[in-house]
Protein backbone atom coordinates (compact mmCIF):
# COMPACT_ATOMS: atom_id res chain seq x y z
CA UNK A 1 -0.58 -12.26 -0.70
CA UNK A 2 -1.35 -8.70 -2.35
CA UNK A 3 -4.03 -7.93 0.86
CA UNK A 4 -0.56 -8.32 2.91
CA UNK A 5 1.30 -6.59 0.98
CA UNK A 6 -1.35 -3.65 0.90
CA UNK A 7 -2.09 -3.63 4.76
CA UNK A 8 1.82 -3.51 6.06
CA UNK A 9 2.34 -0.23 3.15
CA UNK A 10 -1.10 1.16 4.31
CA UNK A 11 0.91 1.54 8.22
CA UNK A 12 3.25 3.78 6.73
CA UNK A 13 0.52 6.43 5.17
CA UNK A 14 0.98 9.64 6.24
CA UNK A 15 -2.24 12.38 6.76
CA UNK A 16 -2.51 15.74 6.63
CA UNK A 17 -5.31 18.21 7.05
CA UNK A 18 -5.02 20.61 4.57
CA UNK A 19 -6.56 24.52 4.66
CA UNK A 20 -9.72 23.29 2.72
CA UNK A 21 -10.40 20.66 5.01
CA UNK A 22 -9.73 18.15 2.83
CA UNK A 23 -7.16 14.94 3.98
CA UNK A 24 -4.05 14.27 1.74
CA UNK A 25 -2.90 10.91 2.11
CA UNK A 26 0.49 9.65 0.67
CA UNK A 27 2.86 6.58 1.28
CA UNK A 28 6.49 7.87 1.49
CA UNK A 29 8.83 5.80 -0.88
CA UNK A 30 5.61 5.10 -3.32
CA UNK A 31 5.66 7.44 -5.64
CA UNK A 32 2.25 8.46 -7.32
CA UNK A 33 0.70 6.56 -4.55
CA UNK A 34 -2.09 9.34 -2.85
CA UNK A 35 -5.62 10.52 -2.34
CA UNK A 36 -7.56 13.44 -1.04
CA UNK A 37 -11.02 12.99 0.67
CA UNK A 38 -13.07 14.90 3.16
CA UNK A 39 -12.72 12.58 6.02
CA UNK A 40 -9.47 10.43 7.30
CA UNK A 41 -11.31 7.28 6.58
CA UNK A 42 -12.98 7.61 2.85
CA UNK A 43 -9.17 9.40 2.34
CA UNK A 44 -7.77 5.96 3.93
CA UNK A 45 -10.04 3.94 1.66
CA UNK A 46 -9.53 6.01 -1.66
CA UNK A 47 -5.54 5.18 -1.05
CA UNK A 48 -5.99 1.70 -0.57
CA UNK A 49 -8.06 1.30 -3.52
CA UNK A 50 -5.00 3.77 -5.16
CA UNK A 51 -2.55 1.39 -4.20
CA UNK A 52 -4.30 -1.71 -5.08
CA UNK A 53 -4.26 -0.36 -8.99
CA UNK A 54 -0.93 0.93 -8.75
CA UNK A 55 0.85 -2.73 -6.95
CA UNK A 56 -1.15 -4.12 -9.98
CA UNK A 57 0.58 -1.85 -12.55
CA UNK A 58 3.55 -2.44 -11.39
CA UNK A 59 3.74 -6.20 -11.53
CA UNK A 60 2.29 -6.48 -15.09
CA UNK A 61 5.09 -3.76 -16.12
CA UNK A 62 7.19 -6.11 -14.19
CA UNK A 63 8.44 -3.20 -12.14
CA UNK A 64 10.08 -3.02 -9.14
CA UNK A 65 8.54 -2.47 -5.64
CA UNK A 66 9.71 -0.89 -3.03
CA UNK A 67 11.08 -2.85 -0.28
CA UNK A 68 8.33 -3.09 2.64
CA UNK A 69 8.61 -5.55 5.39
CA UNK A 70 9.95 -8.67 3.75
CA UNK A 71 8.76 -11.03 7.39
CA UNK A 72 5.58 -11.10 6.37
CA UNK A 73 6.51 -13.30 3.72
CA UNK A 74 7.36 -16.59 5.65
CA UNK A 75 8.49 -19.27 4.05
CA UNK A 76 7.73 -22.68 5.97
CA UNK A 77 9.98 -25.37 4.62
CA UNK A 78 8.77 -28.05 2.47
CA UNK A 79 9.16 -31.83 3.38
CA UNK A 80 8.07 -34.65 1.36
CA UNK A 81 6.60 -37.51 3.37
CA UNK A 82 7.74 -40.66 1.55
């Protein structure tokens, strides 16, 4: 359930290039949440592996988490067979 969790925040990661050459990645509305790297996709990688520790953090502090895309959380309904 966490892997979901990671890859619908991961779609909301903003890049930019900065004057080094080095990628910034951050997640708006997750704060603390970022990396740096010197290409998109080790930058990508670094923040998922950021993000992994931080979603971890947070539910052993029983924090709350920001609200993401609650669908992907489906529910199917129950039904005892007697």
């Amino acid at each position: 359930m966490l892997d979901k969790h990671i890859h619908e925040v991961i779609k909301k990661t903003t890049y930019k290039k900065l004057e080094n050459g080095v990628w910034y990645a951050e997640i708006p509305g997750f704060v603390g949440v970022w990396s740096t790297d010197t290409s998109v996709e080790e930058c990508r990688d670094e923040l998922i592996d950021v993000l992994d520790e931080w979603l971890i953090l947070k539910l052993k502090d029983n924090d709350p988490l920001p609200v993401v895309n609650v669908s992907i959380y489906k529910i199917k309904p129950f039904l005892a067979i007697v």
